[in-house]
N, C-alpha and C. Protein backbone atom coordinates (compact mmCIF):
# COMPACT_ATOMS: atom_id res chain seq x y z
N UNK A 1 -1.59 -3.99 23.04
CA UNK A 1 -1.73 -4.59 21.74
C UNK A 1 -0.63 -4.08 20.83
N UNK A 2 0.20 -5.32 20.01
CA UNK A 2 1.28 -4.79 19.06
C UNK A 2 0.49 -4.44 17.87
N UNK A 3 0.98 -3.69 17.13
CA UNK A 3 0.40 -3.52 15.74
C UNK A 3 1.59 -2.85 15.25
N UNK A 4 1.96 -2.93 14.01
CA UNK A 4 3.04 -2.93 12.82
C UNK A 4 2.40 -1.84 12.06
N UNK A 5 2.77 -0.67 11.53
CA UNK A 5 2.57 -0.05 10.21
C UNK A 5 3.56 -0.20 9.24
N UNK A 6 3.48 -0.65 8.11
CA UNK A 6 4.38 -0.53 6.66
C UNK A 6 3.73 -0.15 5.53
N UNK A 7 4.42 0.57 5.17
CA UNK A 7 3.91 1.21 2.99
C UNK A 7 3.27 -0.38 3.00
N UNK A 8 2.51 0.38 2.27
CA UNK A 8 1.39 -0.62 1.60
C UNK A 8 1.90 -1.19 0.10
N UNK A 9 1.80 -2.42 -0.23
CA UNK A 9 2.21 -2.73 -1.78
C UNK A 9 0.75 -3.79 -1.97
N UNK A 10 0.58 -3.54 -3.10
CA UNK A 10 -0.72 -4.21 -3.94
C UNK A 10 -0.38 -5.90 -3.38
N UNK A 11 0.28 -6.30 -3.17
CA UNK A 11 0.19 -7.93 -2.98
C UNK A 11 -0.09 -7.46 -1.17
N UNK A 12 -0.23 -7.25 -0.57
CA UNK A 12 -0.85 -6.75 0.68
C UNK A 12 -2.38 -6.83 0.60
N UNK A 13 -3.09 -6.38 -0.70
CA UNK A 13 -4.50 -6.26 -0.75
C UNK A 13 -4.75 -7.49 -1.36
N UNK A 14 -3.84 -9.06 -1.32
CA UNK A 14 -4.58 -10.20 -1.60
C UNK A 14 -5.10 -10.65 -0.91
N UNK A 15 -4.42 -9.94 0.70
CA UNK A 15 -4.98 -11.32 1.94
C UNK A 15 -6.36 -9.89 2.07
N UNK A 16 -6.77 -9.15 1.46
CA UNK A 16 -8.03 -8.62 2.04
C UNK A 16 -9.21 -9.28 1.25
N UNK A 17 -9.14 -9.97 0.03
CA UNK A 17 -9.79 -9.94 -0.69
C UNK A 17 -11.03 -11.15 -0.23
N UNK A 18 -10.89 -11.71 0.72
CA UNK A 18 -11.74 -12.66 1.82
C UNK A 18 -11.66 -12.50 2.95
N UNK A 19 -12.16 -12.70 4.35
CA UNK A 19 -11.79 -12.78 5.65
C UNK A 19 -10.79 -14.11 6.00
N UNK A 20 -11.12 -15.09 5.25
CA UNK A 20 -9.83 -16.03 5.30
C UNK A 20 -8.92 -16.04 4.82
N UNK A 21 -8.60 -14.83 4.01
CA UNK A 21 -7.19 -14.31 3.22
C UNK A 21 -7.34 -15.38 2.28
N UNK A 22 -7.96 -16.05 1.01
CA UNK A 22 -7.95 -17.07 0.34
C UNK A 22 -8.73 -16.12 -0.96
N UNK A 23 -8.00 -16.45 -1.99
CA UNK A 23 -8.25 -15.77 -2.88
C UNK A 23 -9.41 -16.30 -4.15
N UNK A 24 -10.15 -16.13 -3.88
CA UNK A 24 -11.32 -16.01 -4.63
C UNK A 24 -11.37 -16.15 -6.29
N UNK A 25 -12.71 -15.88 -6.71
CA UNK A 25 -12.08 -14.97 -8.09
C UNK A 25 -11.43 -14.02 -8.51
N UNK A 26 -9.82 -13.76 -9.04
CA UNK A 26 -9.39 -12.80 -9.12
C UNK A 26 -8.55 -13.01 -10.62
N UNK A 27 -8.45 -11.58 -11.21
CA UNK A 27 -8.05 -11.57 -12.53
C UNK A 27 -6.91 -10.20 -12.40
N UNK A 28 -6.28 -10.32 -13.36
CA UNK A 28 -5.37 -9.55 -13.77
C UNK A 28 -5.55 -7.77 -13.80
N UNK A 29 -6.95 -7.59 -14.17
CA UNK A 29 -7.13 -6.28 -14.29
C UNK A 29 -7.67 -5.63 -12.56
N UNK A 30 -8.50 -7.22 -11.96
CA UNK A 30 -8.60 -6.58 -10.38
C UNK A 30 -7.38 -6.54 -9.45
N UNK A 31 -6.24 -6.88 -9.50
CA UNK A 31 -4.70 -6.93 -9.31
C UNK A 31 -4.60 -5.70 -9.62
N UNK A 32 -4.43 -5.54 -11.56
CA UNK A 32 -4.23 -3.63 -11.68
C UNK A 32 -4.72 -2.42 -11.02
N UNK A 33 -6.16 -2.71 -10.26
CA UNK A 33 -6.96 -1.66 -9.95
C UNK A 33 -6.54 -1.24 -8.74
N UNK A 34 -6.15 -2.88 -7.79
CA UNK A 34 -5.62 -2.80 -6.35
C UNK A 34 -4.07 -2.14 -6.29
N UNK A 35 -3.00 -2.40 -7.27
CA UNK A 35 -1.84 -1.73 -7.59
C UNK A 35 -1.74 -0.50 -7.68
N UNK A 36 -2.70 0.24 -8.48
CA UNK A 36 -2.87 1.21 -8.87
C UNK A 36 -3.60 2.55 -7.64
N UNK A 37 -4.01 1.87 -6.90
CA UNK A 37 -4.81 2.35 -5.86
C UNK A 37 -3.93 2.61 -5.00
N UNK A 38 -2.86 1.76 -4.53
CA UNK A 38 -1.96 1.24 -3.29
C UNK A 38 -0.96 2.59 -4.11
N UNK A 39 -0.28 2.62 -5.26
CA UNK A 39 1.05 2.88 -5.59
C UNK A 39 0.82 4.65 -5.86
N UNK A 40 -0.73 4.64 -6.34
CA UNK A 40 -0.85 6.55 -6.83
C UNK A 40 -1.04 7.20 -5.97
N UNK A 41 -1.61 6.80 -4.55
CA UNK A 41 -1.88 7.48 -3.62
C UNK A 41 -1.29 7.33 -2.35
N UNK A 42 -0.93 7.59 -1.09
CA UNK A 42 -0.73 7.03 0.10
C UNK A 42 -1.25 6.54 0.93
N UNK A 43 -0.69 5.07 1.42
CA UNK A 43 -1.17 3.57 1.64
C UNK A 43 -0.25 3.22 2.41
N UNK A 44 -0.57 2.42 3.66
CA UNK A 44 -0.29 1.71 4.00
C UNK A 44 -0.88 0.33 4.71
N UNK A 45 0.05 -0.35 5.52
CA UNK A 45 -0.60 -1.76 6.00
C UNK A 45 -0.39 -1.98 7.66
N UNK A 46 -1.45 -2.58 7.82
CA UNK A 46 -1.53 -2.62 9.53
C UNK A 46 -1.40 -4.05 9.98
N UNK A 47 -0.62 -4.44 10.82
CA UNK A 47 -0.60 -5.96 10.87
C UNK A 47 -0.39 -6.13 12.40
N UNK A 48 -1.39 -7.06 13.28
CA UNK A 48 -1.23 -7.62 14.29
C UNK A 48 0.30 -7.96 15.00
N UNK A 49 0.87 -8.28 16.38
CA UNK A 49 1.88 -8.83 17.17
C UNK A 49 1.96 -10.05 16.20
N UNK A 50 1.64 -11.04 15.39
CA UNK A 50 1.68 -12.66 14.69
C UNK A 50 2.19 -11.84 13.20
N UNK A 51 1.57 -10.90 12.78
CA UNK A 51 1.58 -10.46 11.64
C UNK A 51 0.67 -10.78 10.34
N UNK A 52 -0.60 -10.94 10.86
CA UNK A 52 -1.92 -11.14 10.65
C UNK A 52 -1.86 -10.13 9.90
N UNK A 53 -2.41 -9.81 8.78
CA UNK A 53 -3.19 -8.36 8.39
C UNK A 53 -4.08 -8.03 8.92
N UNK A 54 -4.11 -6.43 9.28
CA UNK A 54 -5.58 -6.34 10.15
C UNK A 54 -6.11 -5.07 9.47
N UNK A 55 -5.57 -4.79 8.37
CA UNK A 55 -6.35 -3.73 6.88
C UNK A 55 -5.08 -3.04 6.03
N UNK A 56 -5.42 -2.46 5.28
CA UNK A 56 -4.83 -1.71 4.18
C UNK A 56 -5.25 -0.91 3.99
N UNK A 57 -4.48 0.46 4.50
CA UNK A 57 -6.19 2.00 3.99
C UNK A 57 -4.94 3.07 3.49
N UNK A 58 -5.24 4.15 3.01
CA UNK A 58 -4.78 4.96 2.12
C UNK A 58 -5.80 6.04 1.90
N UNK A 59 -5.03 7.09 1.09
CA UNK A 59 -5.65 8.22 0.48
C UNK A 59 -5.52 8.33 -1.28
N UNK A 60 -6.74 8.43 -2.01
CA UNK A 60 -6.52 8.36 -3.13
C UNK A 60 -6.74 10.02 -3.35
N UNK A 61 -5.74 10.06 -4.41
CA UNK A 61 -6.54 11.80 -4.70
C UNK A 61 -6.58 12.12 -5.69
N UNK A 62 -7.27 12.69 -5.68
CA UNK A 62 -8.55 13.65 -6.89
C UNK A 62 -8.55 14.71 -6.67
N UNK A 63 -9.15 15.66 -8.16
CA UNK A 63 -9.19 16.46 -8.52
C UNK A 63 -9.08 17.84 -7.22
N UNK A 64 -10.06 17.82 -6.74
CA UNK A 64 -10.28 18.36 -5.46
C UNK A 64 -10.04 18.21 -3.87
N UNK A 65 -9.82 16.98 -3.71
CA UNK A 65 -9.67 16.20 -2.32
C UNK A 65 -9.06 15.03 -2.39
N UNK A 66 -9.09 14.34 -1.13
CA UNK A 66 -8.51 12.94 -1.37
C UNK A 66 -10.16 12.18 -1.04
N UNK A 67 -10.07 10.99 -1.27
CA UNK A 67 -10.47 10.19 -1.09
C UNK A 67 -10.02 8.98 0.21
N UNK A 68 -10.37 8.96 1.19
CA UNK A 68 -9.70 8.16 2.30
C UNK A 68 -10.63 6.35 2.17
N UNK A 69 -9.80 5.40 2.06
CA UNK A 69 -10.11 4.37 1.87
C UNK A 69 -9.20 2.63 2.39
N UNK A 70 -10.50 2.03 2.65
CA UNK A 70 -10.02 1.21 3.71
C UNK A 70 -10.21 -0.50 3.42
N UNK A 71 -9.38 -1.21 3.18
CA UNK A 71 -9.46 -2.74 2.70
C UNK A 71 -9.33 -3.63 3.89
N UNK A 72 -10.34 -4.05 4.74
CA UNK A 72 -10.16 -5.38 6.02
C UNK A 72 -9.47 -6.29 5.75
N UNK A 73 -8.66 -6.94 6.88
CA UNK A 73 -7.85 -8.21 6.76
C UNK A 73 -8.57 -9.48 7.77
N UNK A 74 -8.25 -10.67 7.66
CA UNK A 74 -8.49 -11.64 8.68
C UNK A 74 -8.71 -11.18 9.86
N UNK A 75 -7.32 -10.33 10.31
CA UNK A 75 -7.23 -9.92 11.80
C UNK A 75 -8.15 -8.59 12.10
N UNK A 76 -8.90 -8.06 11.38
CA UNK A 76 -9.09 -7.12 11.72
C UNK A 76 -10.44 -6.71 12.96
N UNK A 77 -11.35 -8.06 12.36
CA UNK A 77 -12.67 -7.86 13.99
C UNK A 77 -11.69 -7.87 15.49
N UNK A 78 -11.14 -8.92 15.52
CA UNK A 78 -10.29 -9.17 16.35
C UNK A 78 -9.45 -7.81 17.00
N UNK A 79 -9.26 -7.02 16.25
CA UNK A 79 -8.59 -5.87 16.24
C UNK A 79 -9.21 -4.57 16.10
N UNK A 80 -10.23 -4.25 16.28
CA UNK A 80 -11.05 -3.73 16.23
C UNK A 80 -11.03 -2.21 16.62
N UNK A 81 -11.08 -2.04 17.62
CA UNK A 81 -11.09 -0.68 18.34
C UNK A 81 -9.64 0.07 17.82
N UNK A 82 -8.70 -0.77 18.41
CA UNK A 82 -7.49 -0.47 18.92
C UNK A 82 -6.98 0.16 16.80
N UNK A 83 -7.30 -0.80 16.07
CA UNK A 83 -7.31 -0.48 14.55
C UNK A 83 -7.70 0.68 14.15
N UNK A 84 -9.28 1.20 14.57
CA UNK A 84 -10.08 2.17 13.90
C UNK A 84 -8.96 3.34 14.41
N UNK A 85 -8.68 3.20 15.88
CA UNK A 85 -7.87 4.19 16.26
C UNK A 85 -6.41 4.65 15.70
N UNK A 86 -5.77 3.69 15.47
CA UNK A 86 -4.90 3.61 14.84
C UNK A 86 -5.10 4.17 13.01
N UNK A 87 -5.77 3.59 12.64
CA UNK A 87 -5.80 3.73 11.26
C UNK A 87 -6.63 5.23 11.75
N UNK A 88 -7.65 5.90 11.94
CA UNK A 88 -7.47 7.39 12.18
C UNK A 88 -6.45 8.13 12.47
N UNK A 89 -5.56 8.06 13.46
CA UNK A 89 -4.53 8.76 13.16
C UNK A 89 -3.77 8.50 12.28
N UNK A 90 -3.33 7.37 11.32
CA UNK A 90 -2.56 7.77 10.15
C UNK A 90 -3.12 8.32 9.14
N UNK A 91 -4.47 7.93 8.97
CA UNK A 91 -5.35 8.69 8.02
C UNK A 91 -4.92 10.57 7.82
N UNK A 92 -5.31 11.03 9.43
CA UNK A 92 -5.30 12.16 9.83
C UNK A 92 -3.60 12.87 9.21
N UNK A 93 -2.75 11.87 9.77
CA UNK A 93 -1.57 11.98 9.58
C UNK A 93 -1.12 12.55 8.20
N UNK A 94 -1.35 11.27 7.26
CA UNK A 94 -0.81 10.99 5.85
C UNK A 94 -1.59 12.79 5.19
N UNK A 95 -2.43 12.93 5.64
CA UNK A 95 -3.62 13.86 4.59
C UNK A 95 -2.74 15.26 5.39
N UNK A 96 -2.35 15.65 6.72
CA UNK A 96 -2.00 17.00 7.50
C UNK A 96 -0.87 16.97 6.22
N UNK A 97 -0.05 15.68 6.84
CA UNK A 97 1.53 15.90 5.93
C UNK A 97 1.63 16.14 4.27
N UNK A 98 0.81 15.81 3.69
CA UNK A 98 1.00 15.70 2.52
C UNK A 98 -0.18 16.94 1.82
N UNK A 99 -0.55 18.08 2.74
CA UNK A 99 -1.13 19.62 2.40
C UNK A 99 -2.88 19.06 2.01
N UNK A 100 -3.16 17.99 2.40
CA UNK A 100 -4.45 17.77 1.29
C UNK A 100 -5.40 18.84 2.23
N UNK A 101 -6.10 19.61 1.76
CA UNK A 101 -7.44 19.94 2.94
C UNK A 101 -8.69 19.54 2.66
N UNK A 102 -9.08 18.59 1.56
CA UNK A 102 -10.16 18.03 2.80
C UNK A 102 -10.06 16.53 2.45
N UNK A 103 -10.83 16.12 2.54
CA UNK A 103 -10.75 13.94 2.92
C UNK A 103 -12.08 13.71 2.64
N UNK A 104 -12.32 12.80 1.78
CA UNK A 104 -14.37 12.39 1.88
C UNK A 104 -13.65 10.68 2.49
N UNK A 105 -14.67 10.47 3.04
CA UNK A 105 -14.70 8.91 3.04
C UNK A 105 -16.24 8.52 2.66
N UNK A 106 -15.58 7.22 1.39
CA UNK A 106 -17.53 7.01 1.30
C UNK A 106 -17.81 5.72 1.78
N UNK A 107 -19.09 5.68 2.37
CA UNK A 107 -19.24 4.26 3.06
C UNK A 107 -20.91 3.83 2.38
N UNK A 108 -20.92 2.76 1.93
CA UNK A 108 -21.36 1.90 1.21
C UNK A 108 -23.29 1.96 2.38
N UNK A 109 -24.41 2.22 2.32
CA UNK A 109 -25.43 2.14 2.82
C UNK A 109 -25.71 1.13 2.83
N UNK A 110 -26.89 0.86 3.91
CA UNK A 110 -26.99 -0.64 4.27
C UNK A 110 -26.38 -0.90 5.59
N UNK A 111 -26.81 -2.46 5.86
CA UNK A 111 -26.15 -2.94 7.01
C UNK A 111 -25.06 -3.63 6.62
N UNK A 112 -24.49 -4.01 7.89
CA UNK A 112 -23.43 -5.11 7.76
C UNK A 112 -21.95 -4.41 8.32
N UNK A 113 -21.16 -5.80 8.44
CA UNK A 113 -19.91 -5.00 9.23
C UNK A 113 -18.98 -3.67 8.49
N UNK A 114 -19.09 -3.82 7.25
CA UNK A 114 -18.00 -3.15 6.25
C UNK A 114 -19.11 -1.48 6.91
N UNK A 115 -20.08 -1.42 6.58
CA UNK A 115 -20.52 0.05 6.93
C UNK A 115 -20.96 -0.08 8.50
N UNK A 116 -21.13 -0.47 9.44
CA UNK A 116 -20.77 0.08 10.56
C UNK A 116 -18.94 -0.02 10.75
N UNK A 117 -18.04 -0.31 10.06
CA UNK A 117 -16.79 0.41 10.44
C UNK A 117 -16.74 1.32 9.54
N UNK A 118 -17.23 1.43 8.85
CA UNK A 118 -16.80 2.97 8.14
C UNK A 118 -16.87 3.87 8.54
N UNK A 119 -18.48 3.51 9.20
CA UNK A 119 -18.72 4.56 9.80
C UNK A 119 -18.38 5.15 11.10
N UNK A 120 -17.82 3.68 11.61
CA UNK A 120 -17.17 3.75 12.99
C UNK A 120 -15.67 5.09 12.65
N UNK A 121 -15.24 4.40 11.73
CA UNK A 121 -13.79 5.12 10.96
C UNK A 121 -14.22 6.34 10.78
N UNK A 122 -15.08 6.80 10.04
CA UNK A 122 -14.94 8.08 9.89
C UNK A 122 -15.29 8.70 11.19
N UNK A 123 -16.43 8.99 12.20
CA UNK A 123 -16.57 9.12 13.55
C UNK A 123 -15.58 9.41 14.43
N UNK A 124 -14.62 9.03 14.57
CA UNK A 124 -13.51 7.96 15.48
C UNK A 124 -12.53 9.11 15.08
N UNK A 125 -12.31 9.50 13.12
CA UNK A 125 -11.19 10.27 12.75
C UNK A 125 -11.72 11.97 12.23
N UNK A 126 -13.36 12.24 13.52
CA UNK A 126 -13.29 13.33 12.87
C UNK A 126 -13.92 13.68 11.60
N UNK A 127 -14.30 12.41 10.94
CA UNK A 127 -15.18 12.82 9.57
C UNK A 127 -16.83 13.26 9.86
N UNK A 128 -17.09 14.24 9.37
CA UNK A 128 -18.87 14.85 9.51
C UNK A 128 -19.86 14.21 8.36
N UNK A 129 -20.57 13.43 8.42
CA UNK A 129 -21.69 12.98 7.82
C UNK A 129 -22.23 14.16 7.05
N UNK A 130 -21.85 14.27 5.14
CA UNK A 130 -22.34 15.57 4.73
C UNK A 130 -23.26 15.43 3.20
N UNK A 131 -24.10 13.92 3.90
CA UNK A 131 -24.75 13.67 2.72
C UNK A 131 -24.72 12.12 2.03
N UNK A 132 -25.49 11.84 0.91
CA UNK A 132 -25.28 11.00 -0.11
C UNK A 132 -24.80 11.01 -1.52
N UNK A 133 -24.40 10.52 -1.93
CA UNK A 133 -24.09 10.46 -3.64
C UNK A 133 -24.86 8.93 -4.11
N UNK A 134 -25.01 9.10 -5.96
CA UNK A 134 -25.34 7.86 -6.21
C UNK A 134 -24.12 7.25 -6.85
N UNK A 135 -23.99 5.76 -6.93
CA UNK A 135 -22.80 5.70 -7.54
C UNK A 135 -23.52 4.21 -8.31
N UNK A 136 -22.47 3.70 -9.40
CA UNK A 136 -22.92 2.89 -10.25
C UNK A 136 -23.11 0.99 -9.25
N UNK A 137 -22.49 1.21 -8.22
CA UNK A 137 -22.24 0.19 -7.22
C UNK A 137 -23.77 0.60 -6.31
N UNK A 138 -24.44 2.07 -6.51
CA UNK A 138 -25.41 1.90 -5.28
C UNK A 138 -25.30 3.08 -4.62
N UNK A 139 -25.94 3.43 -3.37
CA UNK A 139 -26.02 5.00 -2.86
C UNK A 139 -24.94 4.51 -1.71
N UNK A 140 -24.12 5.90 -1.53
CA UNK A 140 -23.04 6.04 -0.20
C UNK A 140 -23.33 6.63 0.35
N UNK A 141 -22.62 6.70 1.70
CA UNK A 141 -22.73 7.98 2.26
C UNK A 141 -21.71 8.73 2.57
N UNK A 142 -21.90 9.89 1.99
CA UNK A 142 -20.48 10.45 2.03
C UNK A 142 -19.96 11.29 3.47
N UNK A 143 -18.83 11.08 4.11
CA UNK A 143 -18.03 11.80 5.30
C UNK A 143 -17.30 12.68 4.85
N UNK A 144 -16.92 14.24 5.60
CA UNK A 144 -15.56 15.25 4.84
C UNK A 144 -15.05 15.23 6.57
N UNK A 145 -14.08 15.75 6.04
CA UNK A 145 -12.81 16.13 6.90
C UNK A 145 -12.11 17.23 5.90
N UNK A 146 -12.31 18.48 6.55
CA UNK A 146 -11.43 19.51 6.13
C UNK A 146 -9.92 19.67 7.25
N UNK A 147 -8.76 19.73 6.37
CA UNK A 147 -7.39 20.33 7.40
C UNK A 147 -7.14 21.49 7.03
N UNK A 148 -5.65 21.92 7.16
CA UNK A 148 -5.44 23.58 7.20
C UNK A 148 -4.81 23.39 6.09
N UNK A 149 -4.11 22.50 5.40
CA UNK A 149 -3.34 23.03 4.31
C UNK A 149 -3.72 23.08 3.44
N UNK A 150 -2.95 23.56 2.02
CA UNK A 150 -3.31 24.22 0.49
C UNK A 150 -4.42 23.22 -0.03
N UNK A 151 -5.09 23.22 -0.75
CA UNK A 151 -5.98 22.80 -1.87
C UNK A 151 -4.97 21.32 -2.49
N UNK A 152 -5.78 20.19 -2.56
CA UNK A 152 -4.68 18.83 -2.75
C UNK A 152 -4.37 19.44 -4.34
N UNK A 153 -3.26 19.16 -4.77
CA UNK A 153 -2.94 19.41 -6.21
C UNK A 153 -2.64 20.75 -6.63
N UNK A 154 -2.37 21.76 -5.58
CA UNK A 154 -2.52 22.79 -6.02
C UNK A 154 -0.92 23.62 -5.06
């Protein structure tokens, strides 16, 4: 299976914003949020042998840690395994290289495909199931991943 990695740029997270890459309701400030997400933290994009998108994931970071986070494309059921694997090791990658030590990933409770790959994702890259949080969207569940280097931001 071919698959492509490139830096991620905010017009990358239009074709996620449906499974048919067709853009929905979208406004100016949900554009800013996706820009802003893609450009402050490290991001990139995964794209099929056709050049399908098959996700957009990155590390956002905060105060204490990063945040590891993941946007599906068209191609991505299709792509499945071979993806989670892939996108774990850059995950793993981006966070060793860039000193962060630790990583939460939060995955959304409930059924449905978006949280069994999260959870597949975090599993797959090494993340330990270390709880819930509440959040204004609903309860998560939160994954860590500690590495060896310094404290992110510090």
């Amino acid at each position: 299976m071919v698959m492509t990695v490139a830096e991620a740029s905010a017009f990358d997270m239009l074709e996620t914003l449906t499974d048919a890459g067709r853009v929905g309701r979208f406004t100016r400030q949900r554009f800013g949020e996706m820009a802003r997400q893609v450009s402050e933290g490290a991001a990139f994009t995964l794209r099929d042998g056709e050049g399908r998108l098959i996700a957009v994931a990155g590390l956002w970071p905060e105060a204490d840690h990063a945040e590891a986070w993941l946007a599906v494309g068209p191609a991505f059921r299709a792509n499945l395994r071979a993806a989670m694997a892939q996108l774990g090791a850059l995950l793993a990658g981006v966070a060793e290289g860039s000193g962060t030590q630790e990583v939460r990933l939060y995955v959304a409770k409930g059924r449905g495909a978006e949280r069994v790959a999260g959870a597949r994702l975090a599993a797959w890259s090494g993340f330990i199931r270390s709880g819930e949080e509440a959040t204004p969207l609903g309860p998560v569940e939160v994954y860590r991943r500690n590495f060896g280097g310094p404290r992110h931001g510090q």
